[in-house]
C-alpha atoms as a PDB file:
ATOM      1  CA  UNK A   1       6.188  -3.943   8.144  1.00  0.00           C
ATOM      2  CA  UNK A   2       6.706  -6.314  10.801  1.00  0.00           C
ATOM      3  CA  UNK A   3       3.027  -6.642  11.367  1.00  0.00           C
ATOM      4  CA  UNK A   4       2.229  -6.936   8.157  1.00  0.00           C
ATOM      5  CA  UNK A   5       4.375 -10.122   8.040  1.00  0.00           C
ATOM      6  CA  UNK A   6       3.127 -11.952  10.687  1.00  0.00           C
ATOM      7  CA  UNK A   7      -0.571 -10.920   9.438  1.00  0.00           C
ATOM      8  CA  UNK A   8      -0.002 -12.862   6.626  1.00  0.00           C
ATOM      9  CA  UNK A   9       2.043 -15.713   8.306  1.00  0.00           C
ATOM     10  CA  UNK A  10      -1.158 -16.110  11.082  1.00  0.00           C
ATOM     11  CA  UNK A  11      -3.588 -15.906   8.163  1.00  0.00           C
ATOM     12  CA  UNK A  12      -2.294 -17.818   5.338  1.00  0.00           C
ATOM     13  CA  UNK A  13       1.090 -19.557   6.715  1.00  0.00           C
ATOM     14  CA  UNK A  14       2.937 -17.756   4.265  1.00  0.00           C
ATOM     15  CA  UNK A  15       6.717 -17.418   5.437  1.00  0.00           C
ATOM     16  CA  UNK A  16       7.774 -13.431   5.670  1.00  0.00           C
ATOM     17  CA  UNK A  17      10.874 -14.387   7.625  1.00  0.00           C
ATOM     18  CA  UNK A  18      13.064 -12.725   5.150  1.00  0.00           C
ATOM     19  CA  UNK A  19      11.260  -9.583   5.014  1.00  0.00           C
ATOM     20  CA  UNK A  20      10.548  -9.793   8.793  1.00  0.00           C
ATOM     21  CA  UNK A  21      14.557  -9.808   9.512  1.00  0.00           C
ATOM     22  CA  UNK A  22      14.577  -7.024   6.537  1.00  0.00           C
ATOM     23  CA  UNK A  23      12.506  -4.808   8.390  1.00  0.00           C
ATOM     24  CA  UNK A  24      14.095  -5.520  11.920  1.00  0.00           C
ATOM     25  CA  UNK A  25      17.614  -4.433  10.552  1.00  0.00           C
ATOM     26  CA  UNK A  26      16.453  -1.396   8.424  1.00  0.00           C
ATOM     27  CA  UNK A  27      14.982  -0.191  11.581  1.00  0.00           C
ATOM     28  CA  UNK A  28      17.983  -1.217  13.540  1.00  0.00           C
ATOM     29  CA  UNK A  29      19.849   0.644  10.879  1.00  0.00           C
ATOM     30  CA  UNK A  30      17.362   3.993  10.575  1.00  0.00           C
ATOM     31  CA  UNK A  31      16.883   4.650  14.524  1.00  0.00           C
ATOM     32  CA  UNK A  32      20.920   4.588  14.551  1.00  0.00           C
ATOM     33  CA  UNK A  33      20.728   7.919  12.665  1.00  0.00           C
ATOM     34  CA  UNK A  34      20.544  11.111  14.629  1.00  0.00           C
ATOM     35  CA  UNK A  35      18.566  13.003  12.356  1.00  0.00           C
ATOM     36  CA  UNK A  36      15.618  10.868  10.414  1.00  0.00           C
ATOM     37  CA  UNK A  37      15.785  10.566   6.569  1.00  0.00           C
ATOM     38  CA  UNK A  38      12.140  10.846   6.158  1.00  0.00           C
ATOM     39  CA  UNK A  39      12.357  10.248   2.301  1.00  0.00           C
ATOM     40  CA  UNK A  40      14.837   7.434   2.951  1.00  0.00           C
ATOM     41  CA  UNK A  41      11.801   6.280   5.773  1.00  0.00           C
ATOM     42  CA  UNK A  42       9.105   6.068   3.452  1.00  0.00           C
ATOM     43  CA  UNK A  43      11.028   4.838  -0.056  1.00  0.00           C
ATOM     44  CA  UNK A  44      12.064   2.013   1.944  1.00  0.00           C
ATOM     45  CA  UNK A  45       8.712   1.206   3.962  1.00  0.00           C
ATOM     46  CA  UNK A  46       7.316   1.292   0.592  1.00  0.00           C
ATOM     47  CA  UNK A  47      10.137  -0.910  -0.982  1.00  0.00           C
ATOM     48  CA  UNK A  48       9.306  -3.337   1.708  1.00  0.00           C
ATOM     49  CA  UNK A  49       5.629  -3.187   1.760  1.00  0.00           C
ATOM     50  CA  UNK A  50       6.326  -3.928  -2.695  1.00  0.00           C
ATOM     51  CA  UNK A  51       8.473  -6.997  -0.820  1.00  0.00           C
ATOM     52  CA  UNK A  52       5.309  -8.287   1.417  1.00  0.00           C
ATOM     53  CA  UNK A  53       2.635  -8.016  -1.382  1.00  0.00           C
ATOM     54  CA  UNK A  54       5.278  -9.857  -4.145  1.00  0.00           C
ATOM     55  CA  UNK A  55       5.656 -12.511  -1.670  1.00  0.00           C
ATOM     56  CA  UNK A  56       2.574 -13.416  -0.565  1.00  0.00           C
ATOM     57  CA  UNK A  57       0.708 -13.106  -3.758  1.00  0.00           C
ATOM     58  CA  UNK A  58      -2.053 -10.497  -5.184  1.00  0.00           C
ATOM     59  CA  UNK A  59      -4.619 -13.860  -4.757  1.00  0.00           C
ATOM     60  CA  UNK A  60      -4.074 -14.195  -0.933  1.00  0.00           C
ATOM     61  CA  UNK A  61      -4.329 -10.647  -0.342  1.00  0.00           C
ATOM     62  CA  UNK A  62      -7.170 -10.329  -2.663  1.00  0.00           C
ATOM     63  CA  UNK A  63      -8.786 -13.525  -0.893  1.00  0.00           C
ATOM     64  CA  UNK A  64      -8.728 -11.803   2.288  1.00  0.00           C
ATOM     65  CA  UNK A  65     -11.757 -12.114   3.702  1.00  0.00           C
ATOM     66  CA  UNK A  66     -11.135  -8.944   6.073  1.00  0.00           C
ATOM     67  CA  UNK A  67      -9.755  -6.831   3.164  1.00  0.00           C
ATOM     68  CA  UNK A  68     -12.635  -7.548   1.350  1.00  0.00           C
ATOM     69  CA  UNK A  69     -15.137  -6.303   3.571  1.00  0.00           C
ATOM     70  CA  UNK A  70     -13.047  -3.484   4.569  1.00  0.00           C
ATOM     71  CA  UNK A  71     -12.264  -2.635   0.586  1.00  0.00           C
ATOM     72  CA  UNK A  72     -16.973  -2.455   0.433  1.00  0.00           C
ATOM     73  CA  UNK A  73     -17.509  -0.611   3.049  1.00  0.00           C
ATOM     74  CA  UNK A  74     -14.891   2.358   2.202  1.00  0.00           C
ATOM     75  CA  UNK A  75     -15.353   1.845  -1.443  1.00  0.00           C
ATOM     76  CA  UNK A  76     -17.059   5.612  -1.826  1.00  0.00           C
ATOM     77  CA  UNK A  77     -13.112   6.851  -1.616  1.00  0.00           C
ATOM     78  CA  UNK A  78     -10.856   4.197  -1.754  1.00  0.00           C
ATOM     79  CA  UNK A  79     -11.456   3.528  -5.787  1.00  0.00           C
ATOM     80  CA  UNK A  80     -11.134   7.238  -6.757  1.00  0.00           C
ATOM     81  CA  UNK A  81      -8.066   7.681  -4.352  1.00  0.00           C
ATOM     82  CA  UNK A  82      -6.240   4.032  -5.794  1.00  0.00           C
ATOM     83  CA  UNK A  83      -7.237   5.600  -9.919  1.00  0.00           C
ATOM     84  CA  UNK A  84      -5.298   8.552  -8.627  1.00  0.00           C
ATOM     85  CA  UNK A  85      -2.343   6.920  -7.303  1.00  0.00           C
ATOM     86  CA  UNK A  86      -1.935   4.535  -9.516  1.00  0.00           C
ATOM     87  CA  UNK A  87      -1.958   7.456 -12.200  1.00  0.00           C
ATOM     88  CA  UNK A  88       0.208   9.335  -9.909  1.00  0.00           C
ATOM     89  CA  UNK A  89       2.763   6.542 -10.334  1.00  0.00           C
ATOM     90  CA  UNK A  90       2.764   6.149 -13.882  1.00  0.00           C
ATOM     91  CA  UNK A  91       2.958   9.903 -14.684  1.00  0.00           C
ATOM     92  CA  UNK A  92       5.112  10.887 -12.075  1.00  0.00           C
ATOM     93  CA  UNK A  93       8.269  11.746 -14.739  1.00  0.00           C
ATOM     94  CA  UNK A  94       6.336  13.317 -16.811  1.00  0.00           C
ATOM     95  CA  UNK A  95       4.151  16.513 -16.654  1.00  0.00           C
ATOM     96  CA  UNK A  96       1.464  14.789 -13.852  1.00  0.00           C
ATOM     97  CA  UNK A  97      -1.853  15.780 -14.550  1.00  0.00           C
ATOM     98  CA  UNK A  98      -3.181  13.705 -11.716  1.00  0.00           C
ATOM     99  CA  UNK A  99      -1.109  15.918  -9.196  1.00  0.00           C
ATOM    100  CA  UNK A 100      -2.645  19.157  -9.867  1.00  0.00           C
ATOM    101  CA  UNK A 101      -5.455  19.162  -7.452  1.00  0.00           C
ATOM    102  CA  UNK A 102      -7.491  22.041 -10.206  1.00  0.00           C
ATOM    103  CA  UNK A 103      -7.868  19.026 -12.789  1.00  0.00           C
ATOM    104  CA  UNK A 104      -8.505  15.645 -10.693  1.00  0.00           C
ATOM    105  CA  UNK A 105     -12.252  16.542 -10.395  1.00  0.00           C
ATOM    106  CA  UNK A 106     -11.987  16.611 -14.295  1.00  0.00           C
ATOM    107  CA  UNK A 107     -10.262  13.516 -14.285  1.00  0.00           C
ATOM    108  CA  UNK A 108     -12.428  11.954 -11.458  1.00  0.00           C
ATOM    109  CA  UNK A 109     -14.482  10.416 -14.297  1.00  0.00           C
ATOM    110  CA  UNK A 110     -11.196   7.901 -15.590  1.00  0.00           C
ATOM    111  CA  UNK A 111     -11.668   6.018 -12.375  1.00  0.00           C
ATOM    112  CA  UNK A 112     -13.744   3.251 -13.769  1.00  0.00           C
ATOM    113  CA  UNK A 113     -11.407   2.825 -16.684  1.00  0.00           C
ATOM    114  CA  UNK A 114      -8.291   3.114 -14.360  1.00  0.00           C
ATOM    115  CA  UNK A 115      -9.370   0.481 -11.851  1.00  0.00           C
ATOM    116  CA  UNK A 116     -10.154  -2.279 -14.382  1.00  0.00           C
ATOM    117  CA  UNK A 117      -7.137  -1.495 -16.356  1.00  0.00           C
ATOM    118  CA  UNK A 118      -4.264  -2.520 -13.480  1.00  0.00           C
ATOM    119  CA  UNK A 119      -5.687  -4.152 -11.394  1.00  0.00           C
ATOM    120  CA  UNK A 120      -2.138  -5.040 -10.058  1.00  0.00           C
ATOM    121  CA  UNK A 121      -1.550  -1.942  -9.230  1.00  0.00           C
ATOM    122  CA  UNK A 122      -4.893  -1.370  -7.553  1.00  0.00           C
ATOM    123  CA  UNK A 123      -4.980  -4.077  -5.327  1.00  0.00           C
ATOM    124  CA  UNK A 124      -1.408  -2.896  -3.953  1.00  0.00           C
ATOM    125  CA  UNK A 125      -3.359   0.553  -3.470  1.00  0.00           C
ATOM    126  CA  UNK A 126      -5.809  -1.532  -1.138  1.00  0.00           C
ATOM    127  CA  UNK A 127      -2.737  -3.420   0.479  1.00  0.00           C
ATOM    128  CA  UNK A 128      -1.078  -0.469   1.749  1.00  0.00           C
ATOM    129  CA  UNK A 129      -4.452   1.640   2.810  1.00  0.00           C
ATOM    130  CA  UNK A 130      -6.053  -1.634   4.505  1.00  0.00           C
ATOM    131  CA  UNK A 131      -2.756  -1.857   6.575  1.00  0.00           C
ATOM    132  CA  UNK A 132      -2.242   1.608   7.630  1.00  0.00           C
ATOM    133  CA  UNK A 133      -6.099   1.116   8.765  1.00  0.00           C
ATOM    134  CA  UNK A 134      -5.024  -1.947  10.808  1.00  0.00           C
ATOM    135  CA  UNK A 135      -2.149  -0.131  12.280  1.00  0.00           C
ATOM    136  CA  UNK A 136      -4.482   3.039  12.837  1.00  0.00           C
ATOM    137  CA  UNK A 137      -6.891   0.629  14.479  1.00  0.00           C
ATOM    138  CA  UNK A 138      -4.562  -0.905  16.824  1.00  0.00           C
ATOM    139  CA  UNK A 139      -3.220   1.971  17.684  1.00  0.00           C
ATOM    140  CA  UNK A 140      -6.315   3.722  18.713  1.00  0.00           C
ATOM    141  CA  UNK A 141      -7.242   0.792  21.272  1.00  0.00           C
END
């Protein structure tokens, strides 16, 4: 999350220095544990990554340039993966079609539908998957 935040301070001078000194301490707090709460791990990456998109604004992100370009060229998966998560997310109480692997090719079809119907929801789908490809990417140099 921390690189996330200065991403977005370097590219549009947007000020992540509360959810900068978020992340630090929940780190802090999650490497004092012997044993890692993975579930705890990823609700609260994902709580803060919700924190770093709310703050800096579903324009700016969408503005970016980068994210754009990146968003074109993987567009052949990224669109059907963000109709399924953000289907995933709305049905997950309930009795989630979306999750059973034997019906998404079925359901591939919705993804058209899906995508212009929340877009909110998609663009945070692009956040999180440009990001992780950033980290991936810096990571593999």
């Amino acid at each position: 999350p921390s690189a996330i935040c200065q991403y977005y301070t370097d590219k549009f001078g947007v000020d992540m220095s509360g959810q900068t000194g978020w992340a630090a301490s929940l780190v802090e707090k999650l490497n004092g544990n012997w044993r890692i709460d993975h579930p705890k791990v990823l609700d609260e990456k994902r709580r803060i990554t919700e924190a770093i998109f709310d703050q800096v604004g579903m324009d700016k992100v969408m503005a970016d340039e980068g994210m754009q370009q990146w968003i074109e060229a993987n567009r052949g998966w990224l669109d059907t993966y963000a109709a399924f998560k953000v289907q995933l997310n709305k049905e997950r109480n309930v009795n989630n079609k979306w999750f059973d692997c034997t019906t998404w090719g079925k359901r591939a079809g919705d993804t058209d539908a899906i995508l212009k119907g929340d877009q909110g929801a998609v663009a945070r789908v692009y956040f999180v998957q440009y990001h992780l490809h950033l980290q991936l990417l810096e990571a593999s140099q």
